[in-house]
Protein backbone atom coordinates (compact mmCIF):
# COMPACT_ATOMS: atom_id res chain seq x y z
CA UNK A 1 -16.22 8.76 -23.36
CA UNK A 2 -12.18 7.52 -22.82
CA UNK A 3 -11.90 6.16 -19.84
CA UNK A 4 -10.01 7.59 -17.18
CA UNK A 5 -7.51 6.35 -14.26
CA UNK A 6 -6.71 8.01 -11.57
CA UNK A 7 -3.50 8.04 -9.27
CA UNK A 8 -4.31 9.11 -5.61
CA UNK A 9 -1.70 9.35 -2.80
CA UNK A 10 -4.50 8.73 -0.17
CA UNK A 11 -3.55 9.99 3.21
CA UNK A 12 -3.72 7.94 6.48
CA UNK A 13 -6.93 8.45 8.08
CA UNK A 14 -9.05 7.97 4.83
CA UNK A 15 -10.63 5.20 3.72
CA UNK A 16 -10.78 3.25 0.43
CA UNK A 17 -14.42 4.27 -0.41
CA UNK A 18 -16.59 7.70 -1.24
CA UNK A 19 -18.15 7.57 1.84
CA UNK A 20 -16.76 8.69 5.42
CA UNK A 21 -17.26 6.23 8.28
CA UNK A 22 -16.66 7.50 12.30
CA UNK A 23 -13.41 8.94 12.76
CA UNK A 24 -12.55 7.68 8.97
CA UNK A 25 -12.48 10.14 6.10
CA UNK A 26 -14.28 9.23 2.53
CA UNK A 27 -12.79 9.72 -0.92
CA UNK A 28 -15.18 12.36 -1.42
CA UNK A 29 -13.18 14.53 0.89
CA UNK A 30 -10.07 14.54 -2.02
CA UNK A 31 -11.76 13.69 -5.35
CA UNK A 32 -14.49 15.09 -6.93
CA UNK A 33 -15.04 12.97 -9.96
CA UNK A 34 -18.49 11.39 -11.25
CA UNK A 35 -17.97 7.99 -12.26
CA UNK A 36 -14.98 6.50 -11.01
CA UNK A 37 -14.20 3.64 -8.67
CA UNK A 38 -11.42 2.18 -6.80
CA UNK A 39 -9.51 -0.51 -8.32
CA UNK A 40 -8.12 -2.61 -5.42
CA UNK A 41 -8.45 -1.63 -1.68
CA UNK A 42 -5.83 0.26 0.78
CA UNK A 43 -6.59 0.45 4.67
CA UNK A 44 -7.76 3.51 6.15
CA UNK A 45 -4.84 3.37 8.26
CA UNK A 46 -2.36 2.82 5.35
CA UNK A 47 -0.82 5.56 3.14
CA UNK A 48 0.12 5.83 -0.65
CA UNK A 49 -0.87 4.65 -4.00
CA UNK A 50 -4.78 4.04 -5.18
CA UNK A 51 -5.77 3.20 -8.22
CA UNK A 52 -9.54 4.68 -9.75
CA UNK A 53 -11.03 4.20 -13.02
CA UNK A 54 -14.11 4.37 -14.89
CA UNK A 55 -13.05 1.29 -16.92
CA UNK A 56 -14.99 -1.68 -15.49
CA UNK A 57 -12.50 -4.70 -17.15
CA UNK A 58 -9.42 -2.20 -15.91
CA UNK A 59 -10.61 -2.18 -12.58
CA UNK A 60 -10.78 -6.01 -12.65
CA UNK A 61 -7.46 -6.05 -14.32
CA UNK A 62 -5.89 -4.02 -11.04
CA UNK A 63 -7.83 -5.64 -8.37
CA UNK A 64 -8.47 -9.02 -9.01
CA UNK A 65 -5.16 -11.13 -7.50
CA UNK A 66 -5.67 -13.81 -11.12
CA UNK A 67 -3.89 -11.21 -12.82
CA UNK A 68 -1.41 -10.48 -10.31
CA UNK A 69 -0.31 -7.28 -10.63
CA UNK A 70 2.01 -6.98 -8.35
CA UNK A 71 2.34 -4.08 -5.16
CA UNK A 72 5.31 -2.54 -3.89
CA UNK A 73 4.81 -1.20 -0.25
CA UNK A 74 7.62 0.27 1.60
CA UNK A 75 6.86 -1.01 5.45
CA UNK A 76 8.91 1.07 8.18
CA UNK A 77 8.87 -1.85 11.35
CA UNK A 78 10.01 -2.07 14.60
CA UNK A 79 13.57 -2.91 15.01
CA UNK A 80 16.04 -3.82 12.57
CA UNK A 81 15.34 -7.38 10.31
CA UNK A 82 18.39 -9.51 9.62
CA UNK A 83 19.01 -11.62 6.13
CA UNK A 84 16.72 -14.10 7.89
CA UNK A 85 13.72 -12.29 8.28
CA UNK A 86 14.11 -10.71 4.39
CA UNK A 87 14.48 -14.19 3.79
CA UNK A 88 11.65 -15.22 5.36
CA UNK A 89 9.91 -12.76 3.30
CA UNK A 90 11.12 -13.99 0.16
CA UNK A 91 10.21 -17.49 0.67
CA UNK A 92 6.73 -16.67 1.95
CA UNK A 93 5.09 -16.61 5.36
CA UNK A 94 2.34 -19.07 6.97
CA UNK A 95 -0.03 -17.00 8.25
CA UNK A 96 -3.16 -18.06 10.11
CA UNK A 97 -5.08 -18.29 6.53
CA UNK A 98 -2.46 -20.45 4.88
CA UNK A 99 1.35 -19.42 3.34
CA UNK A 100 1.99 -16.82 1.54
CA UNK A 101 3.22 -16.26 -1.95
CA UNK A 102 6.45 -15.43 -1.44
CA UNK A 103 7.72 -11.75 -1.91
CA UNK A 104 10.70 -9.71 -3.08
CA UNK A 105 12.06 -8.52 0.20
CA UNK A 106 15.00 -5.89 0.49
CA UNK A 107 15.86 -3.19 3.50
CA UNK A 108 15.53 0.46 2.52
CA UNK A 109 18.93 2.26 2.75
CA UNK A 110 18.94 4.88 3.00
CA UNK A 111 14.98 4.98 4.19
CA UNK A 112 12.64 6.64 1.39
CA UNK A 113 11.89 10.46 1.96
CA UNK A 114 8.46 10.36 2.93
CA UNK A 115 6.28 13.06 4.04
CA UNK A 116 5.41 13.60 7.75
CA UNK A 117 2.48 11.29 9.07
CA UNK A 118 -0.38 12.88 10.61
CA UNK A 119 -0.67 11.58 13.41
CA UNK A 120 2.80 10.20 13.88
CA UNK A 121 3.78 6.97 14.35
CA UNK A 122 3.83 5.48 17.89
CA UNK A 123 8.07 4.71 18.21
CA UNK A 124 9.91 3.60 21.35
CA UNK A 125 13.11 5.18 22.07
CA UNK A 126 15.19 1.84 22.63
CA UNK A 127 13.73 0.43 19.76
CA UNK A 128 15.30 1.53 16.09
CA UNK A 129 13.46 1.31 13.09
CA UNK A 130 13.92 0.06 9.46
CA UNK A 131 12.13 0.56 6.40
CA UNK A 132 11.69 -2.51 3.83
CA UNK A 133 10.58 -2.69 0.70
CA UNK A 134 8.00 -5.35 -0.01
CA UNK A 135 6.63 -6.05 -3.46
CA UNK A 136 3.91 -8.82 -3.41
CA UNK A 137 1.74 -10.23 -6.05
CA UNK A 138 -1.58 -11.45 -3.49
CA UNK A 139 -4.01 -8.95 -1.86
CA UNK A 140 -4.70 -10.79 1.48
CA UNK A 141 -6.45 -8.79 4.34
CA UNK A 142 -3.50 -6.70 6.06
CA UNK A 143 -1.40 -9.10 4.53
CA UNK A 144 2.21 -6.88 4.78
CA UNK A 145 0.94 -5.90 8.39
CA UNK A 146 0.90 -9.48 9.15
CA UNK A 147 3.57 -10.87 7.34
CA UNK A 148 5.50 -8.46 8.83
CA UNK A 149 4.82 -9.02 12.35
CA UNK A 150 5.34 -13.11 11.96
CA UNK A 151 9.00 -12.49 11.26
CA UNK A 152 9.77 -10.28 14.02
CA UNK A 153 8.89 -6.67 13.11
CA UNK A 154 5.60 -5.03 13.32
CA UNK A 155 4.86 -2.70 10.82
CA UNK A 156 4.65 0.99 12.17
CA UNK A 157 3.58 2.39 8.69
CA UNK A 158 2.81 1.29 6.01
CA UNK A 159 2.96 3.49 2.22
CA UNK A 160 2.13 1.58 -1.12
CA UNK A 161 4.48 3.03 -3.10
CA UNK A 162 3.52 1.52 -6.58
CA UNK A 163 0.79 -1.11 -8.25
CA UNK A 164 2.14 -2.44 -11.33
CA UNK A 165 3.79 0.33 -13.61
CA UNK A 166 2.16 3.00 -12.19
CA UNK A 167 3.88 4.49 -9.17
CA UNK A 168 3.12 7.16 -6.52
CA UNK A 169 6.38 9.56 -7.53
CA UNK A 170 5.45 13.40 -7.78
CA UNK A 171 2.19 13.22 -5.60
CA UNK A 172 1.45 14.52 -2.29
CA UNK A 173 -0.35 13.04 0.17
CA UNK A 174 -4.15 13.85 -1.06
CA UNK A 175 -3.24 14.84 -4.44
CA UNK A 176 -4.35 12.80 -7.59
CA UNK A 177 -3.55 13.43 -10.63
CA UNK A 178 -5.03 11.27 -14.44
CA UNK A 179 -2.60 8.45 -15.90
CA UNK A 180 -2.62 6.77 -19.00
CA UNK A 181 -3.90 3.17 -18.66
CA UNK A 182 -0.96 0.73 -19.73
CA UNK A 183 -2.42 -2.26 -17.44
């Protein structure tokens, strides 16, 4: 049998795994597909881009950070970050669990057209917001969440928008559609 990948543009609220957990939606709910598994994780609260396949040393080749594929996240924060806080980025950030690797950093003008969230995102009148791309080559535990907030600006949401060459463009939240493997 070939083996297949699968692009998913999971939706916030659902979680990186077959199986629902309390308020937390499954995989199950979106894609009905024996055999496949998720290459690399995404938070339930985080939208965009996962990767599944049936092909065990592809789904290494995605996940594991030794190959280091890298991930391209477009963040929409709180406030507005100066050259300083991109360059922060860029350099990398010491987080509790050690620096990070530094990133490719750059704001989003004019900010991507993105679906609606659902629910929408908590924002304060007096305080704008930005969106920033972020493309980073480590998979730390809400690593862009907390990168994010150490230079400033606390991520309101958070979409991975592409993992390697394969990219979220033409899907809808909750849609998937097959890829060719080129990883």
């Amino acid at each position: 049998m070939t083996p297949r990948l699968i692009r998913f543009n999971k939706p916030y609220g659902v979680l990186s795994q077959f199986t629902a957990e309390g308020k937390w939606q499954g995989l199950k709910d979106y894609i009905d597909l024996p055999g496949v598994y998720v290459a690399g994780r995404l938070d339930a609260d985080s939208e965009g881009l996962l990767l599944l396949t049936s092909d065990g040393p592809l789904q290494a080749r995605i996940a594991d950070p030794r190959f280091k594929m890298e991930k391209t996240y477009w963040v929409q924060v709180e406030g507005i970050p100066d050259e300083a806080a991109l360059a922060a980025l860029r350099s990398g950030v010491v987080l509790n669990d050690g620096p990070t690797l530094p990133a490719r950093a750059r704001l989003l003008e004019p900010a991507p057209a993105v679906w609606e969230r659902t629910p929408p995102i908590r924002e304060r009148k007096a305080i704008p917001t930005a969106w920033i791309e972020l493309v980073i080559r480590e998979g730390r535990n809400r690593q862009v969440r907390r990168t994010t907030a150490a230079v400033g600006h606390p991520t309101l949401r958070l979409i991975r928008a592409a993992v390697g060459p394969y990219s979220l463009q033409g899907l809808a939240p909750g849609q998937w559609s097959p890829v060719a493997p080129t990883a």
